[in-house]
Protein backbone atom coordinates (compact mmCIF):
# COMPACT_ATOMS: atom_id res chain seq x y z
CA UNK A 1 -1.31 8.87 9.63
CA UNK A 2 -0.50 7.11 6.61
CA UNK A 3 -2.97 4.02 5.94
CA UNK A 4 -5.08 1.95 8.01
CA UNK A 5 -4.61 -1.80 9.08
CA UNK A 6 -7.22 -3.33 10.59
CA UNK A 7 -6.90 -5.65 13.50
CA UNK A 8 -9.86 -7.58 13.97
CA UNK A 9 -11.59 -8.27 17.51
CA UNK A 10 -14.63 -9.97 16.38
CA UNK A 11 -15.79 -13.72 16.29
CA UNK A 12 -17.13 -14.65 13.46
CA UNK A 13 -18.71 -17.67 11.86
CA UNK A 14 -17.40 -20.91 10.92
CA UNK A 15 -14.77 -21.33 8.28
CA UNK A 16 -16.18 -21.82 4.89
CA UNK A 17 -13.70 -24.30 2.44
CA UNK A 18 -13.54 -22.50 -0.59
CA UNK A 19 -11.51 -22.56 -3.46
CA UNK A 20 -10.25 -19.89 -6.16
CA UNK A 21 -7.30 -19.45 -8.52
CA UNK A 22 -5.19 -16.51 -7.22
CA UNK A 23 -4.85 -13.85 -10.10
CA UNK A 24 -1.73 -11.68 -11.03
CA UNK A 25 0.57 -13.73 -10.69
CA UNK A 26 0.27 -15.30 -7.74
CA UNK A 27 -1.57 -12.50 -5.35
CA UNK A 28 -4.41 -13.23 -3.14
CA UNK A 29 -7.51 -11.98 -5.22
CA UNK A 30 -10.43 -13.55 -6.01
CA UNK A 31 -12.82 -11.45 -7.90
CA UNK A 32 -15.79 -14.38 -7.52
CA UNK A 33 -16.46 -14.12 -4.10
CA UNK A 34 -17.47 -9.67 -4.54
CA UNK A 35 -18.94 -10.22 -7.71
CA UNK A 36 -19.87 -6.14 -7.86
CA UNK A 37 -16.49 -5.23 -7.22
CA UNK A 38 -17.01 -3.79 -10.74
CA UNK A 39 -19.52 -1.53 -9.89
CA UNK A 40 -17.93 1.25 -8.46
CA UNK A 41 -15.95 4.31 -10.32
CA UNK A 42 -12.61 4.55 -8.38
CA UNK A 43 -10.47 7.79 -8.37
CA UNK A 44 -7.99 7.25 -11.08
CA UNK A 45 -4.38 8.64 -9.46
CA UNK A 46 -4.37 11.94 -11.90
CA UNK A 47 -7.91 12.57 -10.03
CA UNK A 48 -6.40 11.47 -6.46
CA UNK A 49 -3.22 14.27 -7.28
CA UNK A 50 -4.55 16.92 -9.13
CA UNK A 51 -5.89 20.49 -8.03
CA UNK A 52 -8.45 23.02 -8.36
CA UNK A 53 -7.31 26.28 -10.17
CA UNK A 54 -8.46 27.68 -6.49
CA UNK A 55 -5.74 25.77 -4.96
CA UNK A 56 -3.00 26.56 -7.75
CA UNK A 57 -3.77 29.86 -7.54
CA UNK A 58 -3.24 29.40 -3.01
CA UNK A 59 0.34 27.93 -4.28
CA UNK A 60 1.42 30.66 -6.21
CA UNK A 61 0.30 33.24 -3.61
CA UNK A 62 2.04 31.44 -1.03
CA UNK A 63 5.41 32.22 -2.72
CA UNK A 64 4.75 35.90 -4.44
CA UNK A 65 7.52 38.16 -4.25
CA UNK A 66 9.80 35.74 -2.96
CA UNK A 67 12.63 34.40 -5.68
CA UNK A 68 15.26 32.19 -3.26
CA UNK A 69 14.15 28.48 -3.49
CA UNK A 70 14.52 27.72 0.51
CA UNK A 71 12.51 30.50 1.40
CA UNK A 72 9.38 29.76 -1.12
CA UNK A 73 9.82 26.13 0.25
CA UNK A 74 9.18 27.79 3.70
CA UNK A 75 6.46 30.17 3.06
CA UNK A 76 4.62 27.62 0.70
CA UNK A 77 4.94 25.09 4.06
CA UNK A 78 3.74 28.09 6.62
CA UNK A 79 0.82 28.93 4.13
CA UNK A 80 -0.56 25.12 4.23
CA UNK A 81 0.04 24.94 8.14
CA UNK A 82 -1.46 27.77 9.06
CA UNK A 83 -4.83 27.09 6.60
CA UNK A 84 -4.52 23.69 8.23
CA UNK A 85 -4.29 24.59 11.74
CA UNK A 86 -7.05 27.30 11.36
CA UNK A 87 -9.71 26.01 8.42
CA UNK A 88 -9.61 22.32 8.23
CA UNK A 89 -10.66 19.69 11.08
CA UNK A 90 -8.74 16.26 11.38
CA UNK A 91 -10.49 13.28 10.69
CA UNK A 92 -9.17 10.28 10.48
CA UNK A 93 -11.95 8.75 7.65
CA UNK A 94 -11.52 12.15 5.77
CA UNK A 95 -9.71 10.15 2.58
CA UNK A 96 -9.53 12.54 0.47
CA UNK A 97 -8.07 13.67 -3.38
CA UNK A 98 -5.52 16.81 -3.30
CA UNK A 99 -8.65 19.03 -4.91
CA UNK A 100 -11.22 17.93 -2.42
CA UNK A 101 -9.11 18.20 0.66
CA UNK A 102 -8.19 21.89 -0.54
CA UNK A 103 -11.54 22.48 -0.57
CA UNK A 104 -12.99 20.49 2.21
CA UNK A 105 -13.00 21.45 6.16
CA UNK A 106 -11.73 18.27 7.15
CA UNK A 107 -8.57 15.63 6.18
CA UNK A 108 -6.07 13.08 7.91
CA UNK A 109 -2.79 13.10 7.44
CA UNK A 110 -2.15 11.07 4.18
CA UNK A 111 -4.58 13.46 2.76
CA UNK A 112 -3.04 16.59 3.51
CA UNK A 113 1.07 15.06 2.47
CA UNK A 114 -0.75 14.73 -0.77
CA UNK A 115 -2.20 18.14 -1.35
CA UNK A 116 0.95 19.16 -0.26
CA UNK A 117 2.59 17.11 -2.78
CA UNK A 118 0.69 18.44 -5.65
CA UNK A 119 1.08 21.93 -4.29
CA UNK A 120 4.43 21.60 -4.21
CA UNK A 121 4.80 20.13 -7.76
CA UNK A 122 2.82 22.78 -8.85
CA UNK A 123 5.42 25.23 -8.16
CA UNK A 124 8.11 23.48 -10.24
CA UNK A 125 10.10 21.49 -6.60
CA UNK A 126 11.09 17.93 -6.36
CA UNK A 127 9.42 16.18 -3.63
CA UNK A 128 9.07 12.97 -2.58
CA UNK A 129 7.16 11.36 -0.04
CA UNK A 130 8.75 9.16 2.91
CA UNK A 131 7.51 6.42 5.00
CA UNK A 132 8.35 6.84 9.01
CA UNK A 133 8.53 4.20 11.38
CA UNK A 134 6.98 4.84 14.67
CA UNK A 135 6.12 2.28 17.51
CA UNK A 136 2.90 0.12 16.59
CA UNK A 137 -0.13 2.41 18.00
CA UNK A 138 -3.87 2.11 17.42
CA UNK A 139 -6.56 3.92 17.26
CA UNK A 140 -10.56 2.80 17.36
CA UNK A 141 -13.25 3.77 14.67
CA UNK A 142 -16.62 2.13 14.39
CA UNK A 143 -16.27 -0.03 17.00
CA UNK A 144 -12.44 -1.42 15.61
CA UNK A 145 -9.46 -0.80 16.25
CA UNK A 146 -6.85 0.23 13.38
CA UNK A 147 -3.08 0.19 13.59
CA UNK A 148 -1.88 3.84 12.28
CA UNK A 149 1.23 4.11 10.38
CA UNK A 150 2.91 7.84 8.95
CA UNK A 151 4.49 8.99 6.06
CA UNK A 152 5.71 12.58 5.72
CA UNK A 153 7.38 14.67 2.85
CA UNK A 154 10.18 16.40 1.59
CA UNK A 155 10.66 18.94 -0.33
CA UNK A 156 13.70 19.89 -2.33
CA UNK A 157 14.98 22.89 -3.95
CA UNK A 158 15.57 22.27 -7.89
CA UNK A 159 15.19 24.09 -11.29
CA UNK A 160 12.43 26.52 -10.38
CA UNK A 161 11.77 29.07 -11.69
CA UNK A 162 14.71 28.97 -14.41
CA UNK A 163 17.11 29.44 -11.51
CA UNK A 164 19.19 25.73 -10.71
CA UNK A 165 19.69 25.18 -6.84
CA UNK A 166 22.78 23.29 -6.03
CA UNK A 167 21.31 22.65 -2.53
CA UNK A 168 19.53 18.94 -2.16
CA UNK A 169 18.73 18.74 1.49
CA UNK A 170 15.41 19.59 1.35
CA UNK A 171 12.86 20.37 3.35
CA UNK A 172 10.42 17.67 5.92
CA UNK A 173 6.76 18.60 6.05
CA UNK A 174 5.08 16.36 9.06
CA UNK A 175 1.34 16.51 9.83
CA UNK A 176 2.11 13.63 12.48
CA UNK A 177 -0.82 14.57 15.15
CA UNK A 178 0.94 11.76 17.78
CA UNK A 179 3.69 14.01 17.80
CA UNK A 180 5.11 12.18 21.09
CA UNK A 181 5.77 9.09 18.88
CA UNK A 182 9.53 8.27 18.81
CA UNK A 183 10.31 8.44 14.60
CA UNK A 184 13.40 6.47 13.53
CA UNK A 185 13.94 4.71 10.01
CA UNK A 186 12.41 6.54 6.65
CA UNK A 187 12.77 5.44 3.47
CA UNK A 188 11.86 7.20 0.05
CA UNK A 189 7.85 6.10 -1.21
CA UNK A 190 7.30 6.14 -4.76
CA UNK A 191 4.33 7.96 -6.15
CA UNK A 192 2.83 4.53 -6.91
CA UNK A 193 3.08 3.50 -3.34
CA UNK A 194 1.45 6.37 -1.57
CA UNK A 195 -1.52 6.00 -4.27
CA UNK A 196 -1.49 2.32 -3.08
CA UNK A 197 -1.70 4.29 0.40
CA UNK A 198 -4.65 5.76 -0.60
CA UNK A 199 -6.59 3.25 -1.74
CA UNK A 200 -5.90 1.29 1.19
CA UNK A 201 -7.61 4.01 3.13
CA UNK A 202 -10.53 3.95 1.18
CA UNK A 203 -10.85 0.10 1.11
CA UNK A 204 -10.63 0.32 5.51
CA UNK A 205 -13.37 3.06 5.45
CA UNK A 206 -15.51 1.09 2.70
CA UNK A 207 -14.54 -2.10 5.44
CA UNK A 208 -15.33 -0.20 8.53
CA UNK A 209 -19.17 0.42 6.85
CA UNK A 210 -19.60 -3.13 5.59
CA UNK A 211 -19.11 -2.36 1.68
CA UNK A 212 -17.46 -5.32 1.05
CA UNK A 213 -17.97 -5.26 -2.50
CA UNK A 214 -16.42 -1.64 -2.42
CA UNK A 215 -13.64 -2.39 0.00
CA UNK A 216 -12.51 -5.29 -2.33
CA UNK A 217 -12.54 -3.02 -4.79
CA UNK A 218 -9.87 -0.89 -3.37
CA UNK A 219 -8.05 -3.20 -1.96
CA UNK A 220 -7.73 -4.73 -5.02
CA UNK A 221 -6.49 -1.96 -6.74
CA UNK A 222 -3.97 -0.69 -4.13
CA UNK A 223 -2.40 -4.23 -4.70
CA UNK A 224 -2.03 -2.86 -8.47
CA UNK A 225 -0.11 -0.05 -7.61
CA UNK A 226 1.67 -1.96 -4.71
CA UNK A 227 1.55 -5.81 -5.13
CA UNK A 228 4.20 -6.24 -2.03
CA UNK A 229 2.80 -3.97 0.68
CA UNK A 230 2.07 -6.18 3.79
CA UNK A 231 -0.46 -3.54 4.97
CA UNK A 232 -2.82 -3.93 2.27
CA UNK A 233 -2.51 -7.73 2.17
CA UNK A 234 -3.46 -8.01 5.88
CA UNK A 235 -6.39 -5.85 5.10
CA UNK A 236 -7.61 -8.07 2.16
CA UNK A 237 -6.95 -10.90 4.67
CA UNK A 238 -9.44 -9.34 7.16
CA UNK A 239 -12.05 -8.41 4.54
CA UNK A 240 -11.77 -12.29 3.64
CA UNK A 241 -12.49 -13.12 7.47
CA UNK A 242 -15.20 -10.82 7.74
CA UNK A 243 -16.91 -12.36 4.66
CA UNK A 244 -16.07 -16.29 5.85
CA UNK A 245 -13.25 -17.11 3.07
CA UNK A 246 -11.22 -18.71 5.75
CA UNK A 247 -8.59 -19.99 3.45
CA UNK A 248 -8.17 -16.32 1.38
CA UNK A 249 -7.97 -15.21 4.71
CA UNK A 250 -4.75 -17.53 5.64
CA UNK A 251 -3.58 -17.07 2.48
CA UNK A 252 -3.38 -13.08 2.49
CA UNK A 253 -1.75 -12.94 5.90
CA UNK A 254 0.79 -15.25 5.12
CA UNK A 255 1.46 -13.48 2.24
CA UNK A 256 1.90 -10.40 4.47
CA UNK A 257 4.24 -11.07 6.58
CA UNK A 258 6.16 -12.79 3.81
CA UNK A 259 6.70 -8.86 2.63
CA UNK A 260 7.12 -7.89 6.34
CA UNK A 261 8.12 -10.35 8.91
CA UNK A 262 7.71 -7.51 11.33
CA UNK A 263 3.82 -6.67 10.58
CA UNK A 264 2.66 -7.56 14.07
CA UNK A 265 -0.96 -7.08 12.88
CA UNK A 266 -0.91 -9.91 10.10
CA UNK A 267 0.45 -11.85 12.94
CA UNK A 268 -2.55 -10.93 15.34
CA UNK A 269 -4.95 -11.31 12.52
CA UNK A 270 -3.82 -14.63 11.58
CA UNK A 271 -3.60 -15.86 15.02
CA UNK A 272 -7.27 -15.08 15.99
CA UNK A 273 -8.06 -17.10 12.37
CA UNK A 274 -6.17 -19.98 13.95
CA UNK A 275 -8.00 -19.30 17.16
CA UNK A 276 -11.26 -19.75 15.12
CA UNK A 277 -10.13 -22.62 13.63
CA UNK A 278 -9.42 -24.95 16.60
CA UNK A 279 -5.42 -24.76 15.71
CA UNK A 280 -4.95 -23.64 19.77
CA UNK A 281 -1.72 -24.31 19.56
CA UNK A 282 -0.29 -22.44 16.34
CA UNK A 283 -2.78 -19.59 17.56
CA UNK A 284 -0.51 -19.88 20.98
CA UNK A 285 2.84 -19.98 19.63
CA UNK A 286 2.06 -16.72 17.48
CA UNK A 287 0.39 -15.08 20.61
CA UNK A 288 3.55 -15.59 22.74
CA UNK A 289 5.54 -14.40 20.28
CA UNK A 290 3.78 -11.19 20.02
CA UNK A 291 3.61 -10.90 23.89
CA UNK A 292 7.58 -10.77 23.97
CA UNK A 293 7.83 -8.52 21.07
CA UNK A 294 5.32 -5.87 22.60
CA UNK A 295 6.37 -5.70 26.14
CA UNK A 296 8.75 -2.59 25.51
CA UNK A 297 6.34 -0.71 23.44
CA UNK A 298 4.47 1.87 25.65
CA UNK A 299 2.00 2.96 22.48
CA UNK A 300 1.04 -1.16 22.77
CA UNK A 301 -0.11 -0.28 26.27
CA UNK A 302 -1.44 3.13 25.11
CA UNK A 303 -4.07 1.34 23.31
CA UNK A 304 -4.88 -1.38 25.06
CA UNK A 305 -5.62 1.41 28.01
CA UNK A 306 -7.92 3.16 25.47
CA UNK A 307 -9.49 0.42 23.80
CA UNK A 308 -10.57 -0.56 28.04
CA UNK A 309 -11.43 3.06 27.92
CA UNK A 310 -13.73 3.01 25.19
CA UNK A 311 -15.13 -0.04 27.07
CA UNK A 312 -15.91 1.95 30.01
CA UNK A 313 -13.56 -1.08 31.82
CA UNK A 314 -12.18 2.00 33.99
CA UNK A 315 -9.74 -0.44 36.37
CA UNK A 316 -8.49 -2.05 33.26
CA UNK A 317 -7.55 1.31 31.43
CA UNK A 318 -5.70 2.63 34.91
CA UNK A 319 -3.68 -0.65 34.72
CA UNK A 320 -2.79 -0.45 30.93
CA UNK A 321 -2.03 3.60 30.93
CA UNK A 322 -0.02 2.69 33.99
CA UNK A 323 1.87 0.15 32.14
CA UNK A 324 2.42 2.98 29.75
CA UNK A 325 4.10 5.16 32.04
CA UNK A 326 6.04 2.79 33.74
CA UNK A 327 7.60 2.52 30.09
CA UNK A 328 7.84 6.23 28.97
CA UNK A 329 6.87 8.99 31.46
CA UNK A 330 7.13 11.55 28.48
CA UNK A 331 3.91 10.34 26.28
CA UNK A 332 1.55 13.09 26.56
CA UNK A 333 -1.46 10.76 26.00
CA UNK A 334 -0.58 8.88 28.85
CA UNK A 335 -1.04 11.38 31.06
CA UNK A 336 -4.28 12.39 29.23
CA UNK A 337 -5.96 9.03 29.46
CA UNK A 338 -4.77 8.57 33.27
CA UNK A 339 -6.66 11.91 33.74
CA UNK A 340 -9.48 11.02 31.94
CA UNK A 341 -9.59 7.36 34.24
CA UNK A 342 -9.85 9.31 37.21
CA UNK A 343 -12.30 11.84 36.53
CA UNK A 344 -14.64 8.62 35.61
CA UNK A 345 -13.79 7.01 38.79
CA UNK A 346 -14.34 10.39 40.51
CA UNK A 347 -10.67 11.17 41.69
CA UNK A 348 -10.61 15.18 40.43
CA UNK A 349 -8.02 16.38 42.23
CA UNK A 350 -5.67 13.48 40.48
CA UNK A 351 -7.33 13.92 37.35
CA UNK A 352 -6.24 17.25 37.35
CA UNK A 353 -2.61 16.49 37.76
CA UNK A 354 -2.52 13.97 34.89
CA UNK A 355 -4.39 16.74 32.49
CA UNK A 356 -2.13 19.54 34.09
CA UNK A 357 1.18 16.64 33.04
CA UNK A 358 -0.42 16.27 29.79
CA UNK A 359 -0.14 19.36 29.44
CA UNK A 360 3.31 20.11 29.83
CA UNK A 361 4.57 17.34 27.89
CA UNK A 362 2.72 18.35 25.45
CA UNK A 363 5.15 20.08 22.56
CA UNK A 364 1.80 20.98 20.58
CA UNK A 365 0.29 24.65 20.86
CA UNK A 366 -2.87 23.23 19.63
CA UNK A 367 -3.03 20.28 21.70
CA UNK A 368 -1.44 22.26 24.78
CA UNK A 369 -4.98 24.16 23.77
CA UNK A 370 -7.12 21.69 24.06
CA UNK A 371 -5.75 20.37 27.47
CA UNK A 372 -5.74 24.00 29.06
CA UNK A 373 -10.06 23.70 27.90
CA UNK A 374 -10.69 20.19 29.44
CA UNK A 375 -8.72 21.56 32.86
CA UNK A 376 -10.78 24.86 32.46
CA UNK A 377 -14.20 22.14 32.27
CA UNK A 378 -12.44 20.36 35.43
CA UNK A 379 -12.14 23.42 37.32
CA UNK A 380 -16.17 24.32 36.22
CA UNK A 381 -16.99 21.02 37.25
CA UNK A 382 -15.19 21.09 40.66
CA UNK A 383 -16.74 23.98 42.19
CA UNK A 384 -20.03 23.46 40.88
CA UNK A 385 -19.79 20.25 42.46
CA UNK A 386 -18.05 21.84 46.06
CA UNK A 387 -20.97 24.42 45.71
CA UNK A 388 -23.71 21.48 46.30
C-alpha cells in the first residue's frame, strides 16, 4: 500500500459560499478555515528516514561475512522479510517513521519500503523507490472506504564497500499484501514524493478520526513536498467536504484530475459534491463515465462485494463477488469473500469450496495459512453443528 485516497460515502450538509485566496502559487490551501493547523509538531523527513542504532546495527548483521554486492542485497532483503513475516503485524493505519516501524510490532506497506530504504542506504546501495500501477481497489477503515495504491523498491548494487559494481539491474523489494493484483507501469519516485506519501497517510488517518485541524496539517505539507500529486489534492478536496467548504472542495478535485485525468476517485468525489449541489446532471455525466471505465475492473467489483459485506447486505455481496469472478477467476479474494457470503447465508458445504479455491490460488504461504485456519474453524463448526 502506498497512500490513502479517500472516497467519500457520506451526505453532508449544505454548501457553505466561502471565499479564500489560494496560497503557493496557485494550490488549493486555505490556512483560515483550520486555524490550529499550526499546532501540531510534524515529523520533519530526516525524522520520517532515519534509524535507531538498534536497527543499523540489524543492517550490518544482515550482511556480515558476505563481500559480493548481489548477495548482501539478498540477505539484507531475506533478513527484513523474515523479521517482517514473523515479528511485525500489518496494519494499514500503522504510519510509521523508519525508527519506529523497526521498533514497533506493527506497519503497512509504505512504512516498511521506507525502513527498507534507510536500511538499505545505510549500507552504502543506491535505491530508489517506484510507484506501481495496479487496478483501482479499496479497502474500508472507520466506516470509509479508501482507494489503496503501491509503491515498491529497488535496490542497486554500487560503490559499497570500496568495491565499484558494474551491474545496475538491481534488485525489487515488494511488501504488496494483494499479491493477486495484476502490476503493470512503474515509474522512479523521488525521495520528496514518497515523503509527500507519507504525509498523505498521516493526513487520511488524522481524517479518518475527525482531526481536521491535524489532517490539514498534513495535507498541507505533503502538497510541499509534492504540489502535483492528484492523490493528495483529492484528499484535501474531501477534508474540505467534510468541513462544508463546498467551493475548496470543487476547487481541489478539479485540480486533481488536472494532474491525473485518470484519478477515478477525484472523479467520484467530485461527482457526489455535484450530487449535493443539485447539478444532477454534471453529477450524471461523470457517473456514466465512471460506469464505462470500471466495468472491466474485477478489484471495482471486489469492493463493492465487500463494502455490501461489511453491510451485512449478504445478496448484494454474492452478486458483486460474482461479478468479480465472472471477470477474473484467479483473484484469491474472490473466492474468499464468496466463501465468507455463504457461510453467513448458511451454505457450508459451498463455503468450503470457495475457502478451499482461495486457497489454491493463493501464491502466499502466509495467506495460504490463514485460509487452511478459517477451513480448519469450518470443519469445527460443521460437525459441531451435524452433532446437534
Amino acid at each position: 500500500m502506498k497512500t490513502l485516497v479517500l472516497l467519500s460515502v457520506m451526505l453532508l450538509c449544505a454548501c457553505q459560499s466561502n471565499t479564500g485566496a489560494s496560497l503557493n502559487q496557485g494550490l488549493p490551501l486555505y490556512d483560515h478555515a483550520f486555524s490550529g493547523y499550526t499546532d501540531y509538531p510534524l515529523e520533519t523527513q530526516e525524522e520520517i528516514f532515519a534509524l535507531s542504532d538498534e536497527a543499523k546495527k540489524f543492517a550490518r548483521e544482515a550482511v556480515k561475512g558476505i563481500f559480493d554486492s548481489d548477495e548482501q542485497i539478498r540477505a539484507l532483503a531475506r533478513a527484513i522479510f523474515a523479521r517482517s513475516e514473523f515479528n511485525l503485524l500489518y496494519r494499514a493505519d500503522a504510519n510509521t517513521v523508519a525508527a519506529d516501524t523497526f521498533a514497533n510490532r506493527a506497519a503497512n506497506c509504505l512504512s516498511l519500503s521506507i525502513m527498507t530504504y534507510a536500511l538499505a542506504k545505510e549500507l552504502g546501495f543506491a535505491v530508489r523507490f517506484q510507484d506501481v500501477s495496479v487496478p483501482e481497489y479499496w479497502t474500508r477503515r472507520e466506516g470509509q472506504r479508501l482507494l489503496n495504491g503501491h509503491v515498491n523498491l529497488q535496490i542497486i548494487p554500487g560503490s559499497n564497500n570500496g568495491k565499484v559494481v558494474f551491474s545496475r539491474y538491481g534488485f525489487e523489494v515488494d511488501f504488496d499484501r494483494q499479491q493477486s493484483r495484476p502490476q503493470s507501469n512503474k515509474r522512479a519516485l523521488s525521495l520528496g514524493q514518497i515523503t509527500a506519501m507519507f504525509y498523505n497517510n498521516k493526513g487520511a488517518d488524522a481524517l479518518l478520526n475527525n482531526h481536521y485541524d491535524l489532517a490539514y496539517s498534513y495535507f498541507r505539507k505533503a502538497l510541499h513536498y509534492d504540489a502535483q500529486a492528484a492523490q493528495i489534492l483529492a484528499n484535501l478536496g474531501y477534508l474540505y467536504r467534510r468541513t462544508d467548504h463546498h467551493e475548496y472542495a470543487e476547487q481541489a478535485y478539479k485540480l486533481a484530475i488536472q494532474a491525473d485525468e485518470s484519478n477515478l476517485t477525484a472523479w467520484q468525489n467530485l461527482a457526489f459534491l455535484y450530487h449535493l449541489q443539485k447539478r444532477d446532471d454534471e453529477a450524471a455525466a461523470i457517473n456514466e463515465k465512471l460506469a464505462n471505465k470500471r466495468s472491466s475492473n474485477p478489484y471495482y467489483f471486489l469492493s463493492l462485494g465487500d463494502a455490501a459485506y461489511a453491510n451485512h447486505n449478504w445478496q448484494t455481496a454474492l452478486d458483486q463477488y460474482r461479478k468479480a469472478l465472472e471477470l477474473d477467476k484467479s483473484i484469491h479474494e474472490v473466492f474468499f469473500g464468496l466463501g465468507r457470503v455463504y457461510f453467513e447465508l448458511g451454505n457450508i458445504s459451498r463455503s468450503r469450496y470457495f475457502l478451499q479455491q482461495a486457497k489454491m490460488k493463493s501464491n502466499s504461504a502466509q495467506t495460504q495459512q490463514v485460509y487452511a485456519s478459517k477451513l480448519e474453524f469450518l470443519r469445527r463448526y460443521a460437525a459441531k453443528h451435524d452433532a446437534v
